[in-house]
Protein backbone atom coordinates (compact mmCIF):
# COMPACT_ATOMS: atom_id res chain seq x y z
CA UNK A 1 -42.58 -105.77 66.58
CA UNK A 2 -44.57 -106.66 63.37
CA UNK A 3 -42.94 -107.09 60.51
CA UNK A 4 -44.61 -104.05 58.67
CA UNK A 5 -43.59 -102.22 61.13
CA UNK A 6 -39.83 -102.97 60.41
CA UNK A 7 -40.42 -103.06 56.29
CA UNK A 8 -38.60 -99.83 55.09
CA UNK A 9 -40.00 -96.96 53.96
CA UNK A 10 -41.15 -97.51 49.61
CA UNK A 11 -39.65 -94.00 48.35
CA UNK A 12 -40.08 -93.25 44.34
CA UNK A 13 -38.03 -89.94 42.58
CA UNK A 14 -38.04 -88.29 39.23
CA UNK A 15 -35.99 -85.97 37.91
CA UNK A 16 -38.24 -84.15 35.99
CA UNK A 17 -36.17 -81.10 34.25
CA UNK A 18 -34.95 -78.26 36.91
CA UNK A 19 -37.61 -80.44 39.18
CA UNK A 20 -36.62 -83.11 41.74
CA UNK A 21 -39.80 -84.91 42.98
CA UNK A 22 -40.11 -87.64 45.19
CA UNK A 23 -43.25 -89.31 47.24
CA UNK A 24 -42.65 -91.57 50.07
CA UNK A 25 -44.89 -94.31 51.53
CA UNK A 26 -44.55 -96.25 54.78
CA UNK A 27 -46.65 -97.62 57.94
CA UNK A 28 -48.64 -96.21 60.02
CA UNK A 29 -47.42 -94.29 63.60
CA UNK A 30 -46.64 -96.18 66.15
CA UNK A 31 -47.51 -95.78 70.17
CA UNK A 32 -44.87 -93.40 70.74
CA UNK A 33 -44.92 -91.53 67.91
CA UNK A 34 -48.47 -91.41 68.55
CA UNK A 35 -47.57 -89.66 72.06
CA UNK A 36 -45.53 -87.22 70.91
CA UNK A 37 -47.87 -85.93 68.18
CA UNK A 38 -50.92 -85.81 70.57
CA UNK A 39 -49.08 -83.57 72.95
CA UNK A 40 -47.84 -81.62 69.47
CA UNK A 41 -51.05 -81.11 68.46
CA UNK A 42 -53.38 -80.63 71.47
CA UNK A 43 -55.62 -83.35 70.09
CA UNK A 44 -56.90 -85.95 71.92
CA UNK A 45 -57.05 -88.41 69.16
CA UNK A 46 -55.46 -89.09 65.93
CA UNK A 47 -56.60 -90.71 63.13
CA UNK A 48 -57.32 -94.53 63.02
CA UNK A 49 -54.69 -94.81 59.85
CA UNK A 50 -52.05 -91.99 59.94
CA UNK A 51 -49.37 -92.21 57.79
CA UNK A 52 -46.98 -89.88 59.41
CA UNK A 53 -43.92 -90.75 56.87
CA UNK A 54 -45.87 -90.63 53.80
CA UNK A 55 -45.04 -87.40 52.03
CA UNK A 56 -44.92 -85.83 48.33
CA UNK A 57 -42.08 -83.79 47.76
CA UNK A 58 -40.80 -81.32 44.78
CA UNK A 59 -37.57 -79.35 44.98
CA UNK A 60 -36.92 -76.97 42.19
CA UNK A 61 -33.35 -76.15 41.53
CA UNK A 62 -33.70 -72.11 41.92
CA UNK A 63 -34.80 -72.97 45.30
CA UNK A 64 -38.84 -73.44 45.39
CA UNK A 65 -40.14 -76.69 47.55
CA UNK A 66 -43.38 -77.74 47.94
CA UNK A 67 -44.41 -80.92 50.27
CA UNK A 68 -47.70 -82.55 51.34
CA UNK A 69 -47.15 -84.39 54.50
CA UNK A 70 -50.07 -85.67 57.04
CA UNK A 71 -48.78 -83.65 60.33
CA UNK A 72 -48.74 -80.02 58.48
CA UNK A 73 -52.25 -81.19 57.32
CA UNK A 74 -53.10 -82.10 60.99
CA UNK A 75 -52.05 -79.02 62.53
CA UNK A 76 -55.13 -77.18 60.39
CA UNK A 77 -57.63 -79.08 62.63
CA UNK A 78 -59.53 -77.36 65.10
CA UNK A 79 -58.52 -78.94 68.16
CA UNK A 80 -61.27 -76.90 70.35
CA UNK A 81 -64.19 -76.81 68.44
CA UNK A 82 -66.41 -79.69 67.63
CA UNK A 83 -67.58 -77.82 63.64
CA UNK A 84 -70.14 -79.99 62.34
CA UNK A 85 -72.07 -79.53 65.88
CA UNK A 86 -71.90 -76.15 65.18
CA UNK A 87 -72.30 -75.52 61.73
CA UNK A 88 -75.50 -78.29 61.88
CA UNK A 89 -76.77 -78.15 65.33
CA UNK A 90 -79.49 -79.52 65.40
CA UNK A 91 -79.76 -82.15 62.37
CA UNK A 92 -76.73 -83.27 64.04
CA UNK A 93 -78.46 -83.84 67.55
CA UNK A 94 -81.25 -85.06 65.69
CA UNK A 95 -79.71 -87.76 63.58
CA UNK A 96 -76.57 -88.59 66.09
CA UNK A 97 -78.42 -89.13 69.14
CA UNK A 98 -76.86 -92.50 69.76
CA UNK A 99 -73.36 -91.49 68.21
CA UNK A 100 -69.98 -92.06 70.45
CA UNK A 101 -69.05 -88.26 69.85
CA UNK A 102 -72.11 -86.86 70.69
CA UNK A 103 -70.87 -86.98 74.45
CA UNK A 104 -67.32 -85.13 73.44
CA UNK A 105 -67.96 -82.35 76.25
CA UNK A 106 -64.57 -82.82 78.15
CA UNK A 107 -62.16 -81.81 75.32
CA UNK A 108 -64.53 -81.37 72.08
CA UNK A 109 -62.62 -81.34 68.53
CA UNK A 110 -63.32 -81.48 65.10
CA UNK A 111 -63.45 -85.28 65.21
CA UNK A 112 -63.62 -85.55 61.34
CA UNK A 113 -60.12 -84.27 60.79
CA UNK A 114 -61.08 -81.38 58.25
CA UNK A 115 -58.48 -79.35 57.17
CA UNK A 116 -57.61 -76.08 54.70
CA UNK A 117 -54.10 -77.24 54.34
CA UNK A 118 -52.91 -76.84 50.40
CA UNK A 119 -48.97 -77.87 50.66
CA UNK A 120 -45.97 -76.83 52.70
CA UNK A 121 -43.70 -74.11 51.03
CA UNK A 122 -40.07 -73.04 51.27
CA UNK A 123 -38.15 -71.22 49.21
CA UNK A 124 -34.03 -70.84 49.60
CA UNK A 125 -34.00 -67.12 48.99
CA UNK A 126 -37.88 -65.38 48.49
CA UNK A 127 -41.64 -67.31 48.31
CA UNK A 128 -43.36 -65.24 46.28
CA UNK A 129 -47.13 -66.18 46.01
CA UNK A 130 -49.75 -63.92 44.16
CA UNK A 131 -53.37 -63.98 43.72
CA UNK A 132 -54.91 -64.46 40.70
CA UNK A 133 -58.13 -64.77 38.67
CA UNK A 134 -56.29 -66.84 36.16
CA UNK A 135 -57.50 -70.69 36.02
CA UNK A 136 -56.17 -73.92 35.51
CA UNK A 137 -56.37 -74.51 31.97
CA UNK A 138 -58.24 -78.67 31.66
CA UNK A 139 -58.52 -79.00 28.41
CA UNK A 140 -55.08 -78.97 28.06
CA UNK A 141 -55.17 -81.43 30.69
CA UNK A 142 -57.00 -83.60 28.86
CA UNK A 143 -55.03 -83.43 26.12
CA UNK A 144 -53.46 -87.23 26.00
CA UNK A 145 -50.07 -86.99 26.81
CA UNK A 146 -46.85 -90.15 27.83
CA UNK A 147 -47.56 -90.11 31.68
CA UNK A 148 -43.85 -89.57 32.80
CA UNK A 149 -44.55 -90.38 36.50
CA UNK A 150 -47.21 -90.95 38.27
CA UNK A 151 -48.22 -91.87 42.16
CA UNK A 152 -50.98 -91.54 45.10
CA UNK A 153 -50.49 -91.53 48.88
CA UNK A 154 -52.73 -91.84 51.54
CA UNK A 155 -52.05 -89.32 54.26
CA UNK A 156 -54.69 -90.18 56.83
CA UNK A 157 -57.73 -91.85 57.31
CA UNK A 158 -60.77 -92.45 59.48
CA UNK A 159 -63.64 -94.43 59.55
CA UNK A 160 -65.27 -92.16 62.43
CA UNK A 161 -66.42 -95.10 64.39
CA UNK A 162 -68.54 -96.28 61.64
CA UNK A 163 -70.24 -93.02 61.09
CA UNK A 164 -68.39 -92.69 58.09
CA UNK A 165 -65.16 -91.72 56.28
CA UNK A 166 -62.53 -89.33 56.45
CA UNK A 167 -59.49 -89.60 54.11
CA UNK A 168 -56.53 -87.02 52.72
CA UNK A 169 -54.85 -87.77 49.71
CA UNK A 170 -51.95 -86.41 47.42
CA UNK A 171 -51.49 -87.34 43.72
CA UNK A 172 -49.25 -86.29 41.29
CA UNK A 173 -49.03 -86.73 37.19
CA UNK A 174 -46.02 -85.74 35.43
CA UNK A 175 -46.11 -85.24 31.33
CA UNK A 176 -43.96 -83.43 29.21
CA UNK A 177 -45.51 -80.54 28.98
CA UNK A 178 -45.70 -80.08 33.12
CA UNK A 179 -47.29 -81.78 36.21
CA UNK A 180 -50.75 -81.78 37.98
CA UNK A 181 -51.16 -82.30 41.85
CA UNK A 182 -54.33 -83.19 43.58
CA UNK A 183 -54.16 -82.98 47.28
CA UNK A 184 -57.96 -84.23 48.58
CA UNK A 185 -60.16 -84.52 51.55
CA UNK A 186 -62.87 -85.95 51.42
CA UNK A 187 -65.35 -86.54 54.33
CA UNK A 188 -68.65 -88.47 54.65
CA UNK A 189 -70.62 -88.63 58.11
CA UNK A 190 -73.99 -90.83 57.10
CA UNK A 191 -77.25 -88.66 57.60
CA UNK A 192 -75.29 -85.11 57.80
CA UNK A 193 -73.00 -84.44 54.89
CA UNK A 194 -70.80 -84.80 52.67
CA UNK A 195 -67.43 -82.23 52.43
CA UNK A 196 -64.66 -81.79 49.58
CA UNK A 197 -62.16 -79.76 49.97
CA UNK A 198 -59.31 -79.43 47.00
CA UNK A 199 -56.12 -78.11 45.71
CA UNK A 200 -55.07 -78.57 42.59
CA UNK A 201 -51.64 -77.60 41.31
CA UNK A 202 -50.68 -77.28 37.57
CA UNK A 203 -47.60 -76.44 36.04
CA UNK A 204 -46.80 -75.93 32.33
CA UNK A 205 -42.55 -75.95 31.69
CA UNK A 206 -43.01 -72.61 29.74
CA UNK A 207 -43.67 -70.68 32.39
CA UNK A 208 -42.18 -69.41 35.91
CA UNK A 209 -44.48 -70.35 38.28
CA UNK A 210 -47.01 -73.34 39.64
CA UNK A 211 -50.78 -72.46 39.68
CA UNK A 212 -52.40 -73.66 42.28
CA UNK A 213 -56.28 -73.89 43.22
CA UNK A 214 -58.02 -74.31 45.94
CA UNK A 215 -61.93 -75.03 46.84
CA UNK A 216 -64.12 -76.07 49.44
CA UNK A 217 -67.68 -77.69 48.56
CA UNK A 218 -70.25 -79.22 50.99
CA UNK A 219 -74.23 -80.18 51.06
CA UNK A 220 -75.78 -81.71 53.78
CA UNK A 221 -77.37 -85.70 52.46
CA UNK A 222 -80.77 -84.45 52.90
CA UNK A 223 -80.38 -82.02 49.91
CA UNK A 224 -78.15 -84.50 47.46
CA UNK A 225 -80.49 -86.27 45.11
CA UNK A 226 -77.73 -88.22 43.44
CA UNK A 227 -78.04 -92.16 44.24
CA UNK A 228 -76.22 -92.82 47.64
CA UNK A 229 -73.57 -95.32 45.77
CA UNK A 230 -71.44 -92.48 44.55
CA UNK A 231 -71.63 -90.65 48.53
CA UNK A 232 -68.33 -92.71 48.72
CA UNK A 233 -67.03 -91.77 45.92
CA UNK A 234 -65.11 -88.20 46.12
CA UNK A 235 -64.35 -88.23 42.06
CA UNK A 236 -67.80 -88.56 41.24
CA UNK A 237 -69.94 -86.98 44.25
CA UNK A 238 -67.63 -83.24 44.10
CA UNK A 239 -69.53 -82.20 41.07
CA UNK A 240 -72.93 -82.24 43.03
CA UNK A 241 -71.70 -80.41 45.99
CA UNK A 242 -71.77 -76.50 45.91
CA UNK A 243 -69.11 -74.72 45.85
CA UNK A 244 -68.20 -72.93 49.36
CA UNK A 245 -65.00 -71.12 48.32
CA UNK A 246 -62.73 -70.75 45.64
CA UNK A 247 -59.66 -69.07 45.54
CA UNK A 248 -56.34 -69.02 42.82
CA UNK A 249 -52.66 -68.31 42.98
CA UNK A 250 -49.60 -68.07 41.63
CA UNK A 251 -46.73 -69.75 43.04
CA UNK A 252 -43.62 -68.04 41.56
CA UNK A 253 -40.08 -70.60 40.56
């Protein structure tokens, strides 16, 4: 056994207030673990780089608990359905001719990991979660604050055989007056397009509940006219994709 792979797990906490938060990093799964979680799943492959310890946790003391961990994120792929053949037939064909996945007939999945998943939520007595057309207000956000904590995690990731990139992400920034979580994935396959999918999650200490937004954007690379360097880059390439879907909530203390 590798050393890494007996090098204990790095795990930060904050007490921020009524809020206990903690992110965890480790290795990657091992063989066995990697077993268990295909049977689990119903996938027939995993992620090159899956970080199945690595989790962001907050626990509020009235009972509220919100985590972002790579498994609950797994379980919103379609393990049936290969998507981007369907929702780009035939650009796909086209451009992939040669591609290793092209010849996925025997157990077809979405190979590029997407997933809708926005956090895992518990509460000790009653979740409560509301729509709403209210927004995330930025320019507070900008607003320079002391950053009282701060840390990213890498969930999972895959190069897709050199086809390009798939990669989920969780960051969180605590200041004084509250705390912003990202939770990201981002996927590039070269010549077919490029997909964002986000939720944000802001809360300000005044009030009684998190606010928490969530979007999907996608364009396929023949209709981006932005230089190809920033393709790889999901902070700068989301605000030339269109916006798919949009929706807002309230997640109530």
């Amino acid at each position: 056994m590798s050393v890494s792979a007996n090098k204990p797990p790095v795990i930060e906490e904050f007490q921020f207030g009524p809020w206990n938060i903690s992110t965890t990093k480790s290795r990657i799964l091992n063989a066995e673990e990697s077993d268990e979680l295909l049977k689990d799943l119903e996938l027939p492959h995993l992620p090159d780089m899956l970080f199945i310890h690595n989790r962001l946790e907050l626990k509020h003391e009235e009972g509220l608990s919100l985590k972002m961990e790579p498994v609950e994120a797994l379980r919103g792929v379609n393990a049936h359905e290969d998507l981007i053949q369907v929702s780009m037939a035939q650009d796909w064909q086209e451009a992939r001719k040669n591609s290793p996945y092209i010849n996925k007939v025997v157990h077809p999945y979405d190979w590029t990991f997407t997933t809708s998943y926005s956090g895992t939520l518990e509460h000790q007595t009653e979740l409560r979660i509301e729509e709403t057309e209210e927004k995330i207000n930025y320019e507070k956000l900008k607003i320079k604050e002391k950053i009282l904590f701060f840390d990213e995690l890498v969930l999972y990731e895959d190069e897709l055989d050199d086809n390009g990139c798939t990669k989920l992400i969780a960051k969180i920034r605590v200041m004084p007056s509250g705390f912003f979580i990202l939770l990201r994935f981002h996927l590039r396959v070269d010549n077919t397009l490029i997909r964002v999918y986000d939720t944000r999650i802001y809360h300000e200490i005044e009030k009684d509940y998190l606010l928490r937004e969530y979007s999907e954007r996608e364009d396929a690379t023949q209709n981006l006219s932005v230089d190809r360097q920033i393709w790889s880059d999901p902070n700068l390439i989301v605000d030339h994709l269109p916006l798919k879907l949009s929706k807002s909530d309230k997640i109530y203390l």
